[in-house]
PDB file of N, CA and C in Angstrom:
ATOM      1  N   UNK A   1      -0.362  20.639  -4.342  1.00  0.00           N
ATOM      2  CA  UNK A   1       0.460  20.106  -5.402  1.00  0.00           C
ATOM      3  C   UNK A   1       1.281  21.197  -6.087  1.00  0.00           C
ATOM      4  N   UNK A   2       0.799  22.274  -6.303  1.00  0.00           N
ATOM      5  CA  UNK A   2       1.611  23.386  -7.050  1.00  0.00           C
ATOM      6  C   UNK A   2       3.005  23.500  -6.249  1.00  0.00           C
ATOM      7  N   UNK A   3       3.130  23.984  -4.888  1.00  0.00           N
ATOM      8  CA  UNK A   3       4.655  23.492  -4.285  1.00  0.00           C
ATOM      9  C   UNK A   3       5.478  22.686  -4.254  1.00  0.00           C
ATOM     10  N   UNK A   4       4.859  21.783  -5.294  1.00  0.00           N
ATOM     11  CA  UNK A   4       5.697  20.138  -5.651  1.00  0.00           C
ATOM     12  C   UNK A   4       6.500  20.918  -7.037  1.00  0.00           C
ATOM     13  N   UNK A   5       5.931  21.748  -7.437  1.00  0.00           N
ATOM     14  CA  UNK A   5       6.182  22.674  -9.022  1.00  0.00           C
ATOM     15  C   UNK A   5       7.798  23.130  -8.866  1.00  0.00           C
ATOM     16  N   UNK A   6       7.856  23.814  -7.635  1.00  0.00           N
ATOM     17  CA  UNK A   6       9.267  24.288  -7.036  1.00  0.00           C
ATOM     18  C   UNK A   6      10.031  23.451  -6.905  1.00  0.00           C
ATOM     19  N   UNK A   7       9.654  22.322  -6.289  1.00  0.00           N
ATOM     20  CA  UNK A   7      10.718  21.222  -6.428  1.00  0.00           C
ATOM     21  C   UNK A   7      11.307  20.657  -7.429  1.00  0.00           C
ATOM     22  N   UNK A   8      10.865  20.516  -8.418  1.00  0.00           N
ATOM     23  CA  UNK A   8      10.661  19.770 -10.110  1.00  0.00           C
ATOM     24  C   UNK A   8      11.959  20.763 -10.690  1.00  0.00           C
ATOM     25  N   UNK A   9      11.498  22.033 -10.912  1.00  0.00           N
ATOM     26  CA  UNK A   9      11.900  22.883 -11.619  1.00  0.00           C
ATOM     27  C   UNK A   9      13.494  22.671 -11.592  1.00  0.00           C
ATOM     28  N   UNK A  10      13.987  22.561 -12.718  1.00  0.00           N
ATOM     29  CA  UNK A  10      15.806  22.189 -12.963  1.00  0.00           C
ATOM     30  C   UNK A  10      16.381  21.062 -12.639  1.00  0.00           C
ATOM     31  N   UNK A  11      15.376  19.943 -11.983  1.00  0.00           N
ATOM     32  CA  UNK A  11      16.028  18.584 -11.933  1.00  0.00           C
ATOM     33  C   UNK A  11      16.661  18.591 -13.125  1.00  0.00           C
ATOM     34  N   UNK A  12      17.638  17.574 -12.374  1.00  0.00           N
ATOM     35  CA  UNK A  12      18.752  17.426 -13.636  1.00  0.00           C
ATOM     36  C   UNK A  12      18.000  15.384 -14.477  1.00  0.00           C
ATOM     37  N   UNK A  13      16.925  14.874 -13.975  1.00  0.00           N
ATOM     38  CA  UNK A  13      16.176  14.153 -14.304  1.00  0.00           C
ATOM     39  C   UNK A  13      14.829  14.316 -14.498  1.00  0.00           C
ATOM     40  N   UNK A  14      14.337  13.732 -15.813  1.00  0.00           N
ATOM     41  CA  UNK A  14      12.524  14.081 -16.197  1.00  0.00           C
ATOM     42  C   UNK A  14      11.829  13.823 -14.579  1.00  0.00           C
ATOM     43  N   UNK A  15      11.000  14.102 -14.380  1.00  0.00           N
ATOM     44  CA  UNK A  15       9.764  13.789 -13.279  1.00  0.00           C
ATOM     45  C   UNK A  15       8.663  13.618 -13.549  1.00  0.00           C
ATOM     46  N   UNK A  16       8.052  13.355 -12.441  1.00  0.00           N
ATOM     47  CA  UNK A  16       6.518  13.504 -13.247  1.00  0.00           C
ATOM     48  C   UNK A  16       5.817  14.212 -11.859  1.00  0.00           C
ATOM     49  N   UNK A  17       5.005  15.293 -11.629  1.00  0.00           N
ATOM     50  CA  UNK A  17       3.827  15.903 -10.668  1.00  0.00           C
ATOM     51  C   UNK A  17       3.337  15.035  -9.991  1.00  0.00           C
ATOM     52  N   UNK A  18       2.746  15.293  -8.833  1.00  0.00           N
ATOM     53  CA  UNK A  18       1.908  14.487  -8.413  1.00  0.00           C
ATOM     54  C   UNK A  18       0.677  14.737  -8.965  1.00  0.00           C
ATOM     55  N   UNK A  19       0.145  16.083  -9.965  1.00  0.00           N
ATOM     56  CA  UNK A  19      -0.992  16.471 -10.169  1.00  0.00           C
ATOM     57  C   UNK A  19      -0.815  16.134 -11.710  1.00  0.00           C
ATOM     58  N   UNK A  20       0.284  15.773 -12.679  1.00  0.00           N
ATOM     59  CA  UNK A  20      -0.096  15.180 -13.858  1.00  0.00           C
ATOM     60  C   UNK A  20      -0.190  13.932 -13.519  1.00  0.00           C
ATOM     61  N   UNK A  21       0.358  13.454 -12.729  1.00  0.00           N
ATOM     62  CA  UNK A  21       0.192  12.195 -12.643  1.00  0.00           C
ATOM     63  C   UNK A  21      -1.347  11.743 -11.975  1.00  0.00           C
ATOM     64  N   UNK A  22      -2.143  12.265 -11.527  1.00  0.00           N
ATOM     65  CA  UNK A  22      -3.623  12.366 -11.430  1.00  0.00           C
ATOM     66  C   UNK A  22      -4.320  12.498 -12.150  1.00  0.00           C
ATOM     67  N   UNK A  23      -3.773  13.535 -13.234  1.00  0.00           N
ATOM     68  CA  UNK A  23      -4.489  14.171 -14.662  1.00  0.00           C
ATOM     69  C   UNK A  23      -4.726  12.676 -15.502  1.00  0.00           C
ATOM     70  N   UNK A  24      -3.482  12.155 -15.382  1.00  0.00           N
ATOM     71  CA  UNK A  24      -2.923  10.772 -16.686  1.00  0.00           C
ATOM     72  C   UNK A  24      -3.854  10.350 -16.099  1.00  0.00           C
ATOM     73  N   UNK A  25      -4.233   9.709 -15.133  1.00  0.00           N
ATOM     74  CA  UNK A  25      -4.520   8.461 -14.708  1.00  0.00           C
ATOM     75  C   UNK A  25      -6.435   8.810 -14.690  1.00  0.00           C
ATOM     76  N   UNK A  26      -6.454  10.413 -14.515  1.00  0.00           N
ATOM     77  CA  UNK A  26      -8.258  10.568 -14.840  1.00  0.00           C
ATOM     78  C   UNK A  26      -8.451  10.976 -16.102  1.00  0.00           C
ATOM     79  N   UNK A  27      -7.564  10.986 -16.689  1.00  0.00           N
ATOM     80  CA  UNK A  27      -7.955  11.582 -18.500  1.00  0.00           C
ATOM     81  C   UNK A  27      -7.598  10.806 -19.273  1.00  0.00           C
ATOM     82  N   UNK A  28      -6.034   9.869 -19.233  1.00  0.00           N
ATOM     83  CA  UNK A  28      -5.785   8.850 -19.967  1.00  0.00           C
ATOM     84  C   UNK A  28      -5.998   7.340 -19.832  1.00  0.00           C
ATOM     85  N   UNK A  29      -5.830   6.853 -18.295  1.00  0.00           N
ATOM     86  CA  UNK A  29      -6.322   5.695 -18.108  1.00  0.00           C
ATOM     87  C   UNK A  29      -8.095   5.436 -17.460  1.00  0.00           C
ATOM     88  N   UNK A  30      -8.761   6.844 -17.469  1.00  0.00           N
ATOM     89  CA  UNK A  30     -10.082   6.603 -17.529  1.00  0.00           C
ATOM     90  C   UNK A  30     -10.592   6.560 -15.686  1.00  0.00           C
ATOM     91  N   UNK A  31      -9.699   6.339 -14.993  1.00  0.00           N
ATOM     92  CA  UNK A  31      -9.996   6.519 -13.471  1.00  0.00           C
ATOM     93  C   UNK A  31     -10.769   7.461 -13.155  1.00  0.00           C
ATOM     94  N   UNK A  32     -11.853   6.983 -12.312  1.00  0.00           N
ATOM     95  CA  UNK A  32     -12.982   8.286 -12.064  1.00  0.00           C
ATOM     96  C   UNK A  32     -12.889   8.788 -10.812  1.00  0.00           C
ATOM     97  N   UNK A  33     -12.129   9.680 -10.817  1.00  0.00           N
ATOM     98  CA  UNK A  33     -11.514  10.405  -9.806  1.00  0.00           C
ATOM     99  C   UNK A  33     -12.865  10.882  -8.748  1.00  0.00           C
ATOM    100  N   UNK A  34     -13.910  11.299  -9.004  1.00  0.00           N
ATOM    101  CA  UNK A  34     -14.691  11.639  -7.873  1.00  0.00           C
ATOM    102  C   UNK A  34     -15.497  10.145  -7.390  1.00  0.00           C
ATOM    103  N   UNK A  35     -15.321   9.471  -8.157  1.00  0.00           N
ATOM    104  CA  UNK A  35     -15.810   7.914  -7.654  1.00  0.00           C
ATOM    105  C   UNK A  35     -14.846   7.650  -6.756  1.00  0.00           C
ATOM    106  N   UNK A  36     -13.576   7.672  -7.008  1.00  0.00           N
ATOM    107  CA  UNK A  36     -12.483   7.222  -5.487  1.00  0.00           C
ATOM    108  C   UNK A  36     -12.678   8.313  -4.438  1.00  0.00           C
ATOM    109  N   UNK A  37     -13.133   9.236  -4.446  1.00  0.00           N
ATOM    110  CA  UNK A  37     -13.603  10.341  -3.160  1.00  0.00           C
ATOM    111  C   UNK A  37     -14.672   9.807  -2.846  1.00  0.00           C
ATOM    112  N   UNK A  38     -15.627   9.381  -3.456  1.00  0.00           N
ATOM    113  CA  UNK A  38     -16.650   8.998  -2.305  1.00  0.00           C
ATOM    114  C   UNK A  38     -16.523   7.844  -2.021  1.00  0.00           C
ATOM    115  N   UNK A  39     -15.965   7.424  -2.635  1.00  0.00           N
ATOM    116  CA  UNK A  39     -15.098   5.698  -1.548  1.00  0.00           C
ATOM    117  C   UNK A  39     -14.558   5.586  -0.538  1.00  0.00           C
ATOM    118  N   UNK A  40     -13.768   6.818  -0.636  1.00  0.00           N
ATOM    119  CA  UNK A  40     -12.972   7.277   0.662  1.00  0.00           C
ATOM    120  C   UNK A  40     -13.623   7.903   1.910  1.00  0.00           C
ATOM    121  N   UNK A  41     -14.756   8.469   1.082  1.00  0.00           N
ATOM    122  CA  UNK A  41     -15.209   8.884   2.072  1.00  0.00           C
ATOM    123  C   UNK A  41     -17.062   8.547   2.572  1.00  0.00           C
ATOM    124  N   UNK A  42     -16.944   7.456   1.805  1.00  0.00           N
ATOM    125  CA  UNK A  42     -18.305   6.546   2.430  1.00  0.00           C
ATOM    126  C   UNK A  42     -18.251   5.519   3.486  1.00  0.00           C
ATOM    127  N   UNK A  43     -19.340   4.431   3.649  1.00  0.00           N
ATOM    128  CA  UNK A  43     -19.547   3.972   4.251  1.00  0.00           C
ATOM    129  C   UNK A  43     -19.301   4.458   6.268  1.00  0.00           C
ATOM    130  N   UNK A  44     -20.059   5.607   6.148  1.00  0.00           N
ATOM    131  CA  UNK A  44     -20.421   6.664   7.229  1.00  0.00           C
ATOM    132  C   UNK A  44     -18.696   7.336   7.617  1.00  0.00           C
ATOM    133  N   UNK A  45     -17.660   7.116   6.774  1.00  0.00           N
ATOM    134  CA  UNK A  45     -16.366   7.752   7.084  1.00  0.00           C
ATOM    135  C   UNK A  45     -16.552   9.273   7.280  1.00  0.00           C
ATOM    136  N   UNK A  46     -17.695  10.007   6.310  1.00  0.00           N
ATOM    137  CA  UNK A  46     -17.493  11.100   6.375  1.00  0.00           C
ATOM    138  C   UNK A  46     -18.235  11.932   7.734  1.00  0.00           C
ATOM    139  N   UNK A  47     -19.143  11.553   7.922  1.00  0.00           N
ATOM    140  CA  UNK A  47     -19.985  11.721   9.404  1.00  0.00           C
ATOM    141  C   UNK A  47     -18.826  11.552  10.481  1.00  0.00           C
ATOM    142  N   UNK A  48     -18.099  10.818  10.308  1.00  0.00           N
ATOM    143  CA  UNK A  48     -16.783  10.606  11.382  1.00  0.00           C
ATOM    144  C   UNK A  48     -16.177  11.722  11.696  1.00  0.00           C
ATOM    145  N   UNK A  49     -15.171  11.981   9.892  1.00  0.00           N
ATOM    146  CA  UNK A  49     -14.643  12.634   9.955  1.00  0.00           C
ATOM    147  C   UNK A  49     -15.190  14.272  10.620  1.00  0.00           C
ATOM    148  N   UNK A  50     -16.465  14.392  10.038  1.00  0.00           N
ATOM    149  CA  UNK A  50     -17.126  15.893  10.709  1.00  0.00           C
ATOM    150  C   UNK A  50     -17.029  15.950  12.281  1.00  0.00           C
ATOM    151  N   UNK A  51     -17.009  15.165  12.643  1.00  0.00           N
ATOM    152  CA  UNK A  51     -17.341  14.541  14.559  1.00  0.00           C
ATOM    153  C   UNK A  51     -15.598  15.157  14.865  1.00  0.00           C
ATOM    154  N   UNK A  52     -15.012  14.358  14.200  1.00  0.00           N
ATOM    155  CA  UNK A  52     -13.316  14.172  14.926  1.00  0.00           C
ATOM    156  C   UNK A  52     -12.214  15.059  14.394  1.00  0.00           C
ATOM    157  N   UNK A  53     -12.855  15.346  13.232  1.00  0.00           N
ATOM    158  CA  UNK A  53     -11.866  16.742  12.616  1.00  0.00           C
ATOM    159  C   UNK A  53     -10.583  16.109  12.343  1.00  0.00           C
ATOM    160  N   UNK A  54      -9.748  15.827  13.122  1.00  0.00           N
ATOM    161  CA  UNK A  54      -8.179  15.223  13.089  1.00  0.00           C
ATOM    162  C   UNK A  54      -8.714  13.808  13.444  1.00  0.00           C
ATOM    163  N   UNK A  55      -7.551  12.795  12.949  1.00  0.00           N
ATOM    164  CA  UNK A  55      -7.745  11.377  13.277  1.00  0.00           C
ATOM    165  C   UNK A  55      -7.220  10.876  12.123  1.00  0.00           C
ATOM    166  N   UNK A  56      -6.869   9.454  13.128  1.00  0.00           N
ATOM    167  CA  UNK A  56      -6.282   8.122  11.968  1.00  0.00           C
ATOM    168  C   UNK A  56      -7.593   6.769  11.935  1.00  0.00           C
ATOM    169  N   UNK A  57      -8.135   6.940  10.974  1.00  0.00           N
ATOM    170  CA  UNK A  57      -9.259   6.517  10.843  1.00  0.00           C
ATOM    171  C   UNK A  57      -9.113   4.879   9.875  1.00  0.00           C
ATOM    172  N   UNK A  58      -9.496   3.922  10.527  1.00  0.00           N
ATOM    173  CA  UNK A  58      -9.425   2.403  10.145  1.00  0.00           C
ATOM    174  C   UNK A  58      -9.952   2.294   8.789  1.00  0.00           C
ATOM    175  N   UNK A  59      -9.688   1.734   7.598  1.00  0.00           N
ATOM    176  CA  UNK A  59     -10.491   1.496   6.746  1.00  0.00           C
ATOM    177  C   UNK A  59     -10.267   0.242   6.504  1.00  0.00           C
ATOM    178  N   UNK A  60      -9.652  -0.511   6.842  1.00  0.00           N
ATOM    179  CA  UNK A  60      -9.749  -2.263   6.284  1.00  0.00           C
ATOM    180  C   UNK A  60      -8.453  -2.263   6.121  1.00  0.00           C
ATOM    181  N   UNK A  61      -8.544  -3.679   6.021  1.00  0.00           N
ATOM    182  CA  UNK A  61      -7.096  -4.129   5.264  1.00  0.00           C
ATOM    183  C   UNK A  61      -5.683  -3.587   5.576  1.00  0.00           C
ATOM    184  N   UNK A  62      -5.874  -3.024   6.788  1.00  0.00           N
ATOM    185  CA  UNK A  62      -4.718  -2.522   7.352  1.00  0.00           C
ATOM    186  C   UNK A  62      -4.530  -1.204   6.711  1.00  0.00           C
ATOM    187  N   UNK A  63      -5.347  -0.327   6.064  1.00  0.00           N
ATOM    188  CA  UNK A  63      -4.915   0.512   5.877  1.00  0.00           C
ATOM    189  C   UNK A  63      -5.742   1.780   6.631  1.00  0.00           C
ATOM    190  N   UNK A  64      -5.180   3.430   6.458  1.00  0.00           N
ATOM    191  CA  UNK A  64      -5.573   3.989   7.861  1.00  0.00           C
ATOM    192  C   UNK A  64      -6.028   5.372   7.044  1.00  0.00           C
ATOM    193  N   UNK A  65      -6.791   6.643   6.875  1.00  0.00           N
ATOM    194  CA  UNK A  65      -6.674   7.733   6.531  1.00  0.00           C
ATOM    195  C   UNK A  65      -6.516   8.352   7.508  1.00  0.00           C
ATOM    196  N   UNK A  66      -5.188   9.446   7.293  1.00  0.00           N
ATOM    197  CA  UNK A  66      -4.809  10.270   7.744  1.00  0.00           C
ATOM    198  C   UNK A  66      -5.684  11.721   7.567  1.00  0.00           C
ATOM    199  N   UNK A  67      -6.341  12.392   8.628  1.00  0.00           N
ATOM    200  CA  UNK A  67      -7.240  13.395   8.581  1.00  0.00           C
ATOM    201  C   UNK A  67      -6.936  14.914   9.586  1.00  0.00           C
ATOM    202  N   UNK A  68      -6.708  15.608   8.388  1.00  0.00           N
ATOM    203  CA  UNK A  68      -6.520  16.908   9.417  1.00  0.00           C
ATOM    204  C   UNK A  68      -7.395  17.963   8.854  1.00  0.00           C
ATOM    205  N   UNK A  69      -7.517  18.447  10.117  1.00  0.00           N
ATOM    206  CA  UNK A  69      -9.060  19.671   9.864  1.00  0.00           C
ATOM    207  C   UNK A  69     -10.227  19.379   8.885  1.00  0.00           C
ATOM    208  N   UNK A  70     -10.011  17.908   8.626  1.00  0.00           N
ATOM    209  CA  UNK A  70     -11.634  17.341   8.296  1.00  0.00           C
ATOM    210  C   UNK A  70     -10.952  17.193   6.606  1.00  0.00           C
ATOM    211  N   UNK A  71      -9.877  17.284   6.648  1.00  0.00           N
ATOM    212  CA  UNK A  71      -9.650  16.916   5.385  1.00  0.00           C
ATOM    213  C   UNK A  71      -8.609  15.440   5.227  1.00  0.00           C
ATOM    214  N   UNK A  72      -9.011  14.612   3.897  1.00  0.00           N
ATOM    215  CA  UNK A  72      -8.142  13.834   4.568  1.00  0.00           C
ATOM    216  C   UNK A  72      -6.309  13.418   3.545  1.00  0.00           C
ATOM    217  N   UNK A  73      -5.726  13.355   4.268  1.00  0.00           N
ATOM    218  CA  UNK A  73      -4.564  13.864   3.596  1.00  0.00           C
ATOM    219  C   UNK A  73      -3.432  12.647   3.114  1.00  0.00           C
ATOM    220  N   UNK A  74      -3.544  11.491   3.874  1.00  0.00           N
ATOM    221  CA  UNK A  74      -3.099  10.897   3.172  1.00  0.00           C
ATOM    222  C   UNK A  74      -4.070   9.343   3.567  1.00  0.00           C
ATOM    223  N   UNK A  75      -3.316   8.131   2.841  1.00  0.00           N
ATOM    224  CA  UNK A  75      -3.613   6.906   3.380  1.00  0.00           C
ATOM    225  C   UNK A  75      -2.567   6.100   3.648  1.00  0.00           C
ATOM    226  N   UNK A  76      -2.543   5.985   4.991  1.00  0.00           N
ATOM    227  CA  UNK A  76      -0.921   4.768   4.916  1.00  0.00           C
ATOM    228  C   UNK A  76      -1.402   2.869   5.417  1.00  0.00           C
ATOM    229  N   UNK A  77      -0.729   2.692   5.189  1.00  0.00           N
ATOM    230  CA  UNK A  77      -0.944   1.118   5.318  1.00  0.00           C
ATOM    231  C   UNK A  77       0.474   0.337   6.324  1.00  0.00           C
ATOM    232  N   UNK A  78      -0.269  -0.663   6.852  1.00  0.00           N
ATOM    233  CA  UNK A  78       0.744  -0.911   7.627  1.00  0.00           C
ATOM    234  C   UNK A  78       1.785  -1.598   7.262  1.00  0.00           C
ATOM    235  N   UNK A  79       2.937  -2.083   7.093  1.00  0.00           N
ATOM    236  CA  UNK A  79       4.548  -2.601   6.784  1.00  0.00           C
ATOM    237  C   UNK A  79       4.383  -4.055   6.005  1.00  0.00           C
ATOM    238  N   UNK A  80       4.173  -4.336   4.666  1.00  0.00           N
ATOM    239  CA  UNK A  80       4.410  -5.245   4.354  1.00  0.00           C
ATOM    240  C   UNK A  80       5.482  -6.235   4.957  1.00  0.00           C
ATOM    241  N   UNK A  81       5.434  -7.479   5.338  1.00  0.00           N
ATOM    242  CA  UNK A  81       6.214  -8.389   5.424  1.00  0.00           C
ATOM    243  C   UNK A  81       6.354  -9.621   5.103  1.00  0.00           C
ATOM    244  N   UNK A  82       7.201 -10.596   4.880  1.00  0.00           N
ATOM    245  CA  UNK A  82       7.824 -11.573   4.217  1.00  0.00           C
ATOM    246  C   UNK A  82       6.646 -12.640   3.907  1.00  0.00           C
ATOM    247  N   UNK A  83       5.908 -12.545   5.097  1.00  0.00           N
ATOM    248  CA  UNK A  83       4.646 -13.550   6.054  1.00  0.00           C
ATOM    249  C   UNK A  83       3.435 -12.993   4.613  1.00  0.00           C
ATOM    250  N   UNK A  84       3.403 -12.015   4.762  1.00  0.00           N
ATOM    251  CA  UNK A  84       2.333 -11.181   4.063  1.00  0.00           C
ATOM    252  C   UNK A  84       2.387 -11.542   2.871  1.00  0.00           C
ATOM    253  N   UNK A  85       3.467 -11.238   2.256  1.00  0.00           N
ATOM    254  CA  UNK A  85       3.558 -11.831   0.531  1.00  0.00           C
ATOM    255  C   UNK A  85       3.094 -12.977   0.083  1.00  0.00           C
ATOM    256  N   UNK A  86       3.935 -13.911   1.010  1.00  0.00           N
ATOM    257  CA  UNK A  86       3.683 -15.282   0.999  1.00  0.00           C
ATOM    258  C   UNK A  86       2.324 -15.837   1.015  1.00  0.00           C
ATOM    259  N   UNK A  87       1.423 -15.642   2.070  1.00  0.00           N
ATOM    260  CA  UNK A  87      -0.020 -15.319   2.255  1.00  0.00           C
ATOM    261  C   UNK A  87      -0.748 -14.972   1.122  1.00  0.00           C
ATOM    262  N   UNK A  88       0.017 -13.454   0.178  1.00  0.00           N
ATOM    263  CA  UNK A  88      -0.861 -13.316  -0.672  1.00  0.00           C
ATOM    264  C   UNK A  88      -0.604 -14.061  -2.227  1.00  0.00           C
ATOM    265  N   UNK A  89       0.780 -14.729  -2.060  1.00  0.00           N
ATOM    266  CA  UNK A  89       0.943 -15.551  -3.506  1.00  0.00           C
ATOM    267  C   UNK A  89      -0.060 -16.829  -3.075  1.00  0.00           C
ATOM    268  N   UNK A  90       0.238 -17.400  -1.871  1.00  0.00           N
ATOM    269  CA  UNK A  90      -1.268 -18.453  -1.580  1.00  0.00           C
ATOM    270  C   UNK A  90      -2.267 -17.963  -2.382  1.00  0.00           C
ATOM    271  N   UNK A  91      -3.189 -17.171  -2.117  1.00  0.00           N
ATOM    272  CA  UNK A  91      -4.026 -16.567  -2.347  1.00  0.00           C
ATOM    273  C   UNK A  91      -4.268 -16.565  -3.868  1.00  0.00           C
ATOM    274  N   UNK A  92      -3.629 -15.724  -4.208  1.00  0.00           N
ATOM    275  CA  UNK A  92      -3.657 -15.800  -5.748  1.00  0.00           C
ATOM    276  C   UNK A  92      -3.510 -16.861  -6.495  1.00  0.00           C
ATOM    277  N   UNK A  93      -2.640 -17.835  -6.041  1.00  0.00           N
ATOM    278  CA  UNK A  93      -2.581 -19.027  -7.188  1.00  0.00           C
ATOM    279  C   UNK A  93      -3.462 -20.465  -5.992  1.00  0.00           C
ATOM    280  N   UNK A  94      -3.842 -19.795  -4.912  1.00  0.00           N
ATOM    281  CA  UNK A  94      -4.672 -21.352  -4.456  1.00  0.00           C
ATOM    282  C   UNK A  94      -3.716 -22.540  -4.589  1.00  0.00           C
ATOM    283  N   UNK A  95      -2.117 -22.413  -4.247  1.00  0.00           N
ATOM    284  CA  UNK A  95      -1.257 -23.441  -3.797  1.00  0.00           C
ATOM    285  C   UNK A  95      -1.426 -23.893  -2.137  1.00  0.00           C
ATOM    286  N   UNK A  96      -1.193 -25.164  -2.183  1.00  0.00           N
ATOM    287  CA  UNK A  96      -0.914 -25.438  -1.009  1.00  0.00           C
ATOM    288  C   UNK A  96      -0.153 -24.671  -0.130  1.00  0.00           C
ATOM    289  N   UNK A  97       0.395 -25.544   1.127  1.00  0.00           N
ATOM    290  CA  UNK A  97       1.102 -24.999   2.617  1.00  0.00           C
ATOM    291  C   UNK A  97       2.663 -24.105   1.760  1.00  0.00           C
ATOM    292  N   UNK A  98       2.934 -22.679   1.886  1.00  0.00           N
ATOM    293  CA  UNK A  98       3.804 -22.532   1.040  1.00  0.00           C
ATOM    294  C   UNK A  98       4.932 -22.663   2.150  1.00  0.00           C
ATOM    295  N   UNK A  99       6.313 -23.284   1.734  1.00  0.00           N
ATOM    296  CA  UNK A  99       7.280 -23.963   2.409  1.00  0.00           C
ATOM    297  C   UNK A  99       8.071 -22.686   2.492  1.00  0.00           C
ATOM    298  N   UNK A 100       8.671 -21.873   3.787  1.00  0.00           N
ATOM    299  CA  UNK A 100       9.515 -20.961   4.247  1.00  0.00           C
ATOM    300  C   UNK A 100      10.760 -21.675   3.815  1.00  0.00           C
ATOM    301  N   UNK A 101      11.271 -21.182   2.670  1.00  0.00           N
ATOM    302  CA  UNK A 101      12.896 -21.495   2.134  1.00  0.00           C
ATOM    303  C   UNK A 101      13.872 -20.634   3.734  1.00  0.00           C
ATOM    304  N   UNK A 102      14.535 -21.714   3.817  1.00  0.00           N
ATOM    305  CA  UNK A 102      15.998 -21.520   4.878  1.00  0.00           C
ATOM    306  C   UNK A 102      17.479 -21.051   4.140  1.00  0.00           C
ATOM    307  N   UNK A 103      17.620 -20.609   5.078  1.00  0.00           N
ATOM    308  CA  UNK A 103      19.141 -20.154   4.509  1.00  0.00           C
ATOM    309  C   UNK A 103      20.167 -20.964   5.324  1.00  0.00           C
ATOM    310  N   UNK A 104      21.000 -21.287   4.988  1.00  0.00           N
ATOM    311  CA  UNK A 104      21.893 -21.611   6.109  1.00  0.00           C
ATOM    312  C   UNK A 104      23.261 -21.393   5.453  1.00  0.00           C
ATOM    313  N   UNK A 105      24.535 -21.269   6.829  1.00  0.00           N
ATOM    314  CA  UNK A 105      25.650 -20.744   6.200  1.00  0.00           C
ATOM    315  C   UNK A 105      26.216 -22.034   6.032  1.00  0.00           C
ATOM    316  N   UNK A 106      26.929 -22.239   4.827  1.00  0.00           N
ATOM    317  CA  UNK A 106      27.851 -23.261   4.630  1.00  0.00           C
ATOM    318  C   UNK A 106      29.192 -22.655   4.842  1.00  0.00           C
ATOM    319  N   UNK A 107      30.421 -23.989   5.375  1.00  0.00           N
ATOM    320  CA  UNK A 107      31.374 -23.953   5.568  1.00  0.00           C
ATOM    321  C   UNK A 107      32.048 -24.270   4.724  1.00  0.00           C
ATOM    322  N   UNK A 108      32.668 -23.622   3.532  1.00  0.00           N
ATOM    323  CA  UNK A 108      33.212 -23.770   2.785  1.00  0.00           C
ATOM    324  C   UNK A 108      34.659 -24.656   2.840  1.00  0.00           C
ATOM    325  N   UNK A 109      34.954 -25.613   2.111  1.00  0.00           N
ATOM    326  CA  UNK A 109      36.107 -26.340   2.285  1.00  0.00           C
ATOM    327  C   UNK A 109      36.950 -26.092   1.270  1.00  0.00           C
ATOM    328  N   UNK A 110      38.481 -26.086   1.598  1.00  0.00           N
ATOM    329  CA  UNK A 110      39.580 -25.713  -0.070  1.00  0.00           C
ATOM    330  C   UNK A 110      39.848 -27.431  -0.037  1.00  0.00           C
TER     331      UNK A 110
END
């Protein structure tokens, strides 16, 4: 994170760190930052990771940790799409069959 420092420096717009923005979120909104590390790295993930060193490792829900030299560096998830949203507003409000709105081109008349 400190090489993110170099980047920041003289924007001509405020920013925010990626490492205050960790700070905020474990000092001001109360997030327990070593509780999300062993989340990440439970349910036998970390025994893995010791085995495979590098790897894109499954965690659910479509999402994947990215792991190099046993560390793991990021998490990506796979491509939200149109299907997906839709699915998850179902979900949340427990509506029926949700109806795919159409587009169609009209031919405008003078």
């Amino acid at each position: 994170m400190k090489h993110q420092a170099k980047h920041y420096r003289g924007s001509p717009v405020a920013m925010v760190s990626d490492h205050a923005l960790l700070r905020y979120l474990e000092r001001v909104k109360g997030v327990d930052i070593d509780a999300l590390r062993a989340e990440i790295l439970g349910e036998g993930r970390q025994e893995m990771i010791q085995k495979m060193m590098s790897c894109k490792l499954p965690i659910g829900g479509g999402a994947k940790l990215i792991v190099q030299q046993r560390v793991v560096v990021t998490v990506i998830t796979r491509r939200r799409t149109r299907d997906d949203d839709l699915q998850l507003i179902h979900k949340m409000f427990s509506i029926g069959d949700v109806a795919r709105p159409r587009c169609h081109r009209r031919a405008w008349r003078r």
